[in-house]
Protein backbone atom coordinates (compact mmCIF):
# COMPACT_ATOMS: atom_id res chain seq x y z
CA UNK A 1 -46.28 -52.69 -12.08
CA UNK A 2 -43.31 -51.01 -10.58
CA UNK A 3 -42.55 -47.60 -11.65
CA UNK A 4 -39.08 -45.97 -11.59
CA UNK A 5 -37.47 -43.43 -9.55
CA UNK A 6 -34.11 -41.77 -11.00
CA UNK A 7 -31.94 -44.69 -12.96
CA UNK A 8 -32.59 -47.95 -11.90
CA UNK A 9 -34.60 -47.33 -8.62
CA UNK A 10 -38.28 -49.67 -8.56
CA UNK A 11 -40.38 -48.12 -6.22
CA UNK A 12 -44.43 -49.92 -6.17
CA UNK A 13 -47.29 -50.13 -3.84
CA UNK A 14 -47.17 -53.87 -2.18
CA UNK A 15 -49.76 -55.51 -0.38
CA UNK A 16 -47.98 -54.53 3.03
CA UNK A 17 -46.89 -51.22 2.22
CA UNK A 18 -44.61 -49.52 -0.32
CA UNK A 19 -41.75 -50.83 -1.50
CA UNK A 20 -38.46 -49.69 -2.90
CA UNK A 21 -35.71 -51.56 -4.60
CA UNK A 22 -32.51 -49.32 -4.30
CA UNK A 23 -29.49 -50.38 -6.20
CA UNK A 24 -25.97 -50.53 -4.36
CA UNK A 25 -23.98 -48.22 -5.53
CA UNK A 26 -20.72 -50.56 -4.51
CA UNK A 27 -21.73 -53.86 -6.11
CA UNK A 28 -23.50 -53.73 -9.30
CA UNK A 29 -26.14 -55.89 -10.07
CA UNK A 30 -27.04 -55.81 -6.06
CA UNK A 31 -29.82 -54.16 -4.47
CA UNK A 32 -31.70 -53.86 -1.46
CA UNK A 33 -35.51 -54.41 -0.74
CA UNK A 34 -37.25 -51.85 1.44
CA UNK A 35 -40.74 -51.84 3.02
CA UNK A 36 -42.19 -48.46 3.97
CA UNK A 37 -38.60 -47.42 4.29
CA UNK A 38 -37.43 -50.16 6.13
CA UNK A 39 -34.70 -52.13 5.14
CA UNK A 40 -35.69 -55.78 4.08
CA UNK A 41 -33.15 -57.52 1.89
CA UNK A 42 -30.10 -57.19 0.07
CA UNK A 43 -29.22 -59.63 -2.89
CA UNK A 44 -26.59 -59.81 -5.26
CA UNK A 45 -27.74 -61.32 -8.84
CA UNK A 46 -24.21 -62.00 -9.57
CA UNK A 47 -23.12 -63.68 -6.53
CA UNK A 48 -26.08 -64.78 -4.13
CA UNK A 49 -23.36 -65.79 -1.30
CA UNK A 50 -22.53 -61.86 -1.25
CA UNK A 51 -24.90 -60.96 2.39
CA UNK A 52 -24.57 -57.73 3.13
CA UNK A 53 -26.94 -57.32 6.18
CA UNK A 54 -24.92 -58.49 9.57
CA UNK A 55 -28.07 -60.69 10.71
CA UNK A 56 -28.40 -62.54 7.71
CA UNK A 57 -24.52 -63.75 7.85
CA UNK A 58 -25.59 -64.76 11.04
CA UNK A 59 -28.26 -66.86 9.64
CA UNK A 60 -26.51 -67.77 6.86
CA UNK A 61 -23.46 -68.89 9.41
CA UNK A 62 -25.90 -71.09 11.43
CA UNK A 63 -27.18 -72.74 8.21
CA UNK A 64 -23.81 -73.32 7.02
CA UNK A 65 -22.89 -75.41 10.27
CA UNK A 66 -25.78 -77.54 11.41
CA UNK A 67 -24.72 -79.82 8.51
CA UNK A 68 -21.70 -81.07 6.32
CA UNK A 69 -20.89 -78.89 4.24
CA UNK A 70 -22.25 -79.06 0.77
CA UNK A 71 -25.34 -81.26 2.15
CA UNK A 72 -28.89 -80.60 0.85
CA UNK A 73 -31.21 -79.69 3.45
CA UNK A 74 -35.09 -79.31 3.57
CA UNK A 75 -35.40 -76.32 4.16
CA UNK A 76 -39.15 -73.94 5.14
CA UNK A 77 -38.40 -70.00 5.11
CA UNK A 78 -41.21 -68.27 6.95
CA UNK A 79 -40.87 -65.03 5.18
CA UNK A 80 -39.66 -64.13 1.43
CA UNK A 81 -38.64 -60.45 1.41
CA UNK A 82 -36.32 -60.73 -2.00
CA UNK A 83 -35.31 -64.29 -1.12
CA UNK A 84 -31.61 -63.74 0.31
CA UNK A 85 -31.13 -67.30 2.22
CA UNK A 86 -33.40 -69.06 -0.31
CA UNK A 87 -30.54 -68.16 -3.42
CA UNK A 88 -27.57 -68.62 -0.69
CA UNK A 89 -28.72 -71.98 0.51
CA UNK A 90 -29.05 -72.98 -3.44
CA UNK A 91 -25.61 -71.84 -4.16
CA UNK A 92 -23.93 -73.23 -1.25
CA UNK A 93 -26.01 -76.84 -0.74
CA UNK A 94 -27.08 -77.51 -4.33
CA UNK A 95 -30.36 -80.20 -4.44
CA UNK A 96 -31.32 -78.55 -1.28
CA UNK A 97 -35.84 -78.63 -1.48
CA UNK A 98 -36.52 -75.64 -0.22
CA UNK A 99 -40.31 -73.74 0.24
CA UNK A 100 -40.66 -70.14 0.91
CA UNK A 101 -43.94 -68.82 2.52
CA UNK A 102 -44.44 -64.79 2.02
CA UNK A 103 -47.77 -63.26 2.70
CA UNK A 104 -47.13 -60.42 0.09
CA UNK A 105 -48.52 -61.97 -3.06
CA UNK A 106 -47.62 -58.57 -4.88
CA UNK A 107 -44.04 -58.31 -3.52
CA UNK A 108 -43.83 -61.85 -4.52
CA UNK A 109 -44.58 -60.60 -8.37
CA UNK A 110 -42.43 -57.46 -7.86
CA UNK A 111 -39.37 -59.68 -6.76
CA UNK A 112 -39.83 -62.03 -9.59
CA UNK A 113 -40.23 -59.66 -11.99
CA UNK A 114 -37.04 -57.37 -10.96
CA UNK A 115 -34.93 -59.70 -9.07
CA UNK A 116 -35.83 -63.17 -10.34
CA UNK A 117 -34.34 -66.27 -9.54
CA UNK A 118 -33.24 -69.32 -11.26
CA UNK A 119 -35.58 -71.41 -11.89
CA UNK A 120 -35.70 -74.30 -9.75
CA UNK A 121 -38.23 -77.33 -8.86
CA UNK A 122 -36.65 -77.87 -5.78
CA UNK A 123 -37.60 -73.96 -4.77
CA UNK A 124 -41.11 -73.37 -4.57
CA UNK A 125 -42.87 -69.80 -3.15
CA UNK A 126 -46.10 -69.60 -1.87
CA UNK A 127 -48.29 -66.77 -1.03
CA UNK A 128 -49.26 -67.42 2.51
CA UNK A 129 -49.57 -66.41 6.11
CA UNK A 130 -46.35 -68.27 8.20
CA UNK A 131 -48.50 -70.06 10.90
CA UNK A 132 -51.15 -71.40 8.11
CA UNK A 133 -48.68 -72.80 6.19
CA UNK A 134 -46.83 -74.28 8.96
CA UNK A 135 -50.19 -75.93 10.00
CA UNK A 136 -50.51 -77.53 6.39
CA UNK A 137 -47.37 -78.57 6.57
CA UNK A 138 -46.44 -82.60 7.25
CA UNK A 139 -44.34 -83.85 10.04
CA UNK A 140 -41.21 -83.91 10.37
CA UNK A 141 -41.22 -82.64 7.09
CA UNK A 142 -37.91 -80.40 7.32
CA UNK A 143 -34.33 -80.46 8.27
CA UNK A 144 -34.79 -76.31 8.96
CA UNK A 145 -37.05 -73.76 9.24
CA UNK A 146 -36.17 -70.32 9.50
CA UNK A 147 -38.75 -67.17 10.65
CA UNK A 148 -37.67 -63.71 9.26
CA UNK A 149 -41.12 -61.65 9.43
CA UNK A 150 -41.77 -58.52 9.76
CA UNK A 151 -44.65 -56.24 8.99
CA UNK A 152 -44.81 -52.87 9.62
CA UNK A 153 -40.55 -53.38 11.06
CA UNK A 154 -42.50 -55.92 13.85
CA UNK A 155 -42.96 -59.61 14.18
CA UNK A 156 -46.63 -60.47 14.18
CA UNK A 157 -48.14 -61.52 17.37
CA UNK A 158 -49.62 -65.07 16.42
CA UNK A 159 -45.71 -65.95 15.21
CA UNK A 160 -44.64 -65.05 18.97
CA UNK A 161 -46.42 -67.76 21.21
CA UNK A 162 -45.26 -71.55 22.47
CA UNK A 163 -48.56 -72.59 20.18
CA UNK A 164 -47.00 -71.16 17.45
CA UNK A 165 -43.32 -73.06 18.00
CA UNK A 166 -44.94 -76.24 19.36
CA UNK A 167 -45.95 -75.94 14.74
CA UNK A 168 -42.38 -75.54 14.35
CA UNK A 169 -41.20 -78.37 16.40
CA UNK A 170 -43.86 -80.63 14.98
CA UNK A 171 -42.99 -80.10 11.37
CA UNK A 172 -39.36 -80.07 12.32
CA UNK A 173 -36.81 -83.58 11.66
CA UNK A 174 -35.33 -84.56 15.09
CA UNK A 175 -32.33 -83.14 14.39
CA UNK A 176 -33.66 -80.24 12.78
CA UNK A 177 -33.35 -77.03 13.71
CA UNK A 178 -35.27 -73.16 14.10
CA UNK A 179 -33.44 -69.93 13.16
CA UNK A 180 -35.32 -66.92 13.61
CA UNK A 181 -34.33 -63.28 13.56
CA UNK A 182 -35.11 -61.89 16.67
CA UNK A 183 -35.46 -57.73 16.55
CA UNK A 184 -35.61 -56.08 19.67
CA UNK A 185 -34.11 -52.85 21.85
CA UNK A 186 -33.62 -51.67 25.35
CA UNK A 187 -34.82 -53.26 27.76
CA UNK A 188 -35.11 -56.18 25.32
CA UNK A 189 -38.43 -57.62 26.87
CA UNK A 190 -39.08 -59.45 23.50
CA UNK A 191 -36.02 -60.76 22.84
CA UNK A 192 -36.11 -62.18 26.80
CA UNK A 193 -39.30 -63.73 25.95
CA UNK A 194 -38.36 -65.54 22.95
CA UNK A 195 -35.50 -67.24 24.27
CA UNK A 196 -37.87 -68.66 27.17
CA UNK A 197 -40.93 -69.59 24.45
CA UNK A 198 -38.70 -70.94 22.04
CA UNK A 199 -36.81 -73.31 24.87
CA UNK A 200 -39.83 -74.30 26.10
CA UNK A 201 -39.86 -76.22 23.28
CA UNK A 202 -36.77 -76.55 21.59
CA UNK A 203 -34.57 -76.59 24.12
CA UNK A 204 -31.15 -76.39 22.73
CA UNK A 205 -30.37 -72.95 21.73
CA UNK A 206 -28.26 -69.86 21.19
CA UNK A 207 -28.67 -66.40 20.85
CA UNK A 208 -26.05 -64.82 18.31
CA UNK A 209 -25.92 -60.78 18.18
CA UNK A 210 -23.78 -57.56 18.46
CA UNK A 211 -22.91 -57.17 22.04
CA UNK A 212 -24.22 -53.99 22.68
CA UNK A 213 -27.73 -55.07 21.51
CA UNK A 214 -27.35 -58.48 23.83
CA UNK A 215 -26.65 -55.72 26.68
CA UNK A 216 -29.55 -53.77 25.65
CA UNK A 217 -28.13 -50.66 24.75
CA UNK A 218 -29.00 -50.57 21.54
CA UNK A 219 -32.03 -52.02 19.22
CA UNK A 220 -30.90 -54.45 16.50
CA UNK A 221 -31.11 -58.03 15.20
CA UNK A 222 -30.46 -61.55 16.75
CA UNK A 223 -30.43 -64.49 15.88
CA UNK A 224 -31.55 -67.36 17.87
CA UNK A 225 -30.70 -70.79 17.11
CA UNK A 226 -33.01 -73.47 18.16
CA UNK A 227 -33.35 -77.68 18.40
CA UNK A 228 -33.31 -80.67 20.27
CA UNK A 229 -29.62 -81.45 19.93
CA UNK A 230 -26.54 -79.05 20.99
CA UNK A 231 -26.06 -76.13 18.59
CA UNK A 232 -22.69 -76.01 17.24
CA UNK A 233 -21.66 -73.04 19.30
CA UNK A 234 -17.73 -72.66 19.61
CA UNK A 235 -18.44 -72.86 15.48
CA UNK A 236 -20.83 -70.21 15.74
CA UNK A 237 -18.94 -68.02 18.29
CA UNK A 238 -15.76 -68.16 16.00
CA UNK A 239 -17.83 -66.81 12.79
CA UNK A 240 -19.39 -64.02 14.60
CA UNK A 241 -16.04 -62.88 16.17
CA UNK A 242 -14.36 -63.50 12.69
CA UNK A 243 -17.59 -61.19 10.83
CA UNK A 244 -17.12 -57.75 9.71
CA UNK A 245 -18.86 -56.34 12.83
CA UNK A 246 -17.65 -59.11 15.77
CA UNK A 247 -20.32 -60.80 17.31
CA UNK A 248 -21.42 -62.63 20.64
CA UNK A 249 -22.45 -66.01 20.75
CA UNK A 250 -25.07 -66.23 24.04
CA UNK A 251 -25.67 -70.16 25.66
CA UNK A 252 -25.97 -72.47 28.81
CA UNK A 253 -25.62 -70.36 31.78
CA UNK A 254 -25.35 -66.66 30.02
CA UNK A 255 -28.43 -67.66 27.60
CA UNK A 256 -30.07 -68.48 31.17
CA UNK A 257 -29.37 -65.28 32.95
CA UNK A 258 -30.29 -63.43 29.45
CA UNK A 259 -33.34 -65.34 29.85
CA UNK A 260 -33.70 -63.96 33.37
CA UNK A 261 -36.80 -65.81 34.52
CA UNK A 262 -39.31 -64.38 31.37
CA UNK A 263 -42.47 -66.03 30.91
CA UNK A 264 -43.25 -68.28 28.01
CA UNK A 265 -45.74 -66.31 25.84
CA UNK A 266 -49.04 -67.44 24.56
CA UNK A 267 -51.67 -66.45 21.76
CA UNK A 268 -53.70 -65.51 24.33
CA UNK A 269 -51.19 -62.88 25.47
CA UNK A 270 -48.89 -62.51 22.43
CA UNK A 271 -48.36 -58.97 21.26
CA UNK A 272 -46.23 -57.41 18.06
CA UNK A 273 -42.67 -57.40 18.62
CA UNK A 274 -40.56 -54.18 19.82
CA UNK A 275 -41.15 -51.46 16.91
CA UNK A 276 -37.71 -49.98 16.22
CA UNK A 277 -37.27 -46.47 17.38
CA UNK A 278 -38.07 -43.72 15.15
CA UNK A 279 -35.83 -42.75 12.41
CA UNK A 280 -33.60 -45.62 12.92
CA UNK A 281 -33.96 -46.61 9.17
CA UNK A 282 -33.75 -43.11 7.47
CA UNK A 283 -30.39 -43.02 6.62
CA UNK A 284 -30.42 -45.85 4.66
CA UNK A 285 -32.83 -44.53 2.45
């Protein structure tokens, strides 16, 4: 069980660490998720289309225009944290079947038990690792799939590698598409790496982020939008310049010089992702 720190603050020891459930003090009924202190989530109980974190509009942006508007999708989240993007996508593309996988069976109970959601048959969690569920998972079985996991503020190696996304490509529709939130800093090795894996397979894409992370001068999120078809990117490019922090939209020729030659990476020599520098989280304790 959770126990409580001052009024409404959940703090409780998690499979992968601690976690904290903070309230925002600016929207009530909101809070936000963190993991050893970093930040993991922010969701709204009163209005799940409310995202507060920058890469999750971007997500949430990319999900909004890879198909009519309104249209359920299938839909395989590779990471739970408080489920943000599950509760948007149900709100904004009702009927939607969506399955979450989170390896954190207690932060799955800790969620549901402070934050739940409505019930739902079309949105199912399971307690699992990413890749094994992906390679349980039917053919073509899914219009989307997005990757947001983190442990320890890094991606895990063995959800890095072209083995891993040739899983995503096979469970993917034709048409579908792979959004995954891409962390990373200077000199963004990582980043460069996942844009060449991920094309190696998917080889439409885009890479959506603040432009002084895209330059490498600073470590943050991006998002990189991946399929077999031509991602909607003068769409894109106009919601990230139109978000409350302005946004770049990276493809064709910059996404190749981005790229800039960087091998494709493979289990055999897939490491953790960039760990953020120290202290970068603090201040939103």
């Amino acid at each position: 069980m959770g126990r409580r720190r001052g009024a409404d603050r959940v703090t409780a020891r998690v499979d992968t660490g601690e976690a904290e459930l903070v309230p925002d003090p600016d929207r009530p009924r909101s809070f936000t998720l963190l993991l050893d202190g970093a930040p993991q989530s922010h969701v709204d109980l009163a209005d799940p289309t409310h995202l507060e974190f920058e890469y999750v509009r971007r997500l949430a942006a990319a999900l909004d225009l890879i198909a009519p508007a309104g249209a359920p999708l299938r839909v395989l989240h590779l990471g739970g944290g408080a489920l943000t993007l599950p509760r948007y996508v149900r709100a904004t593309r009702p009927g939607s079947t969506q399955r979450v996988c989170e390896v954190d069976a207690a932060l799955v109970d800790l969620v549901r038990r402070e934050l739940p959601w409505p019930a739902d048959p079309r949105l199912r969690v399971r307690v699992a690792d990413a890749r094994a569920a992906l390679e349980s998972t039917r053919d073509a079985g899914y219009d989307v799939v997005v990757a947001d996991v983190f442990a320890g503020a890094r991606t895990p190696a063995h959800l890095t590698s072209v083995e891993y996304l040739a899983e995503v490509a096979r469970v993917l529709a034709p048409g579908g598409w792979y959004l995954a939130n891409v962390a990373d800093g200077p000199p963004l090795r990582h980043a460069r790496a996942q844009v060449a894996t991920v094309r190696a397979v998917l080889p439409r894409a885009c890479l959506v982020g603040d432009a002084a992370v895209l330059r490498g001068r600073r470590y943050g999120n991006l998002v990189l939008v991946a399929g077999r078809v031509e991602p909607p990117v003068p769409e894109l490019t106009r919601r990230a310049a139109g978000d409350w922090f302005p946004g770049r939209v990276l493809a064709g020729d910059e996404l190749d010089r981005f790229a800039g030659g960087a091998a494709v990476v493979r289990d055999a020599d897939a490491t953790d992702s960039t760990p953020p520098p120290p202290g970068i989280f603090s201040v939103r304790r």
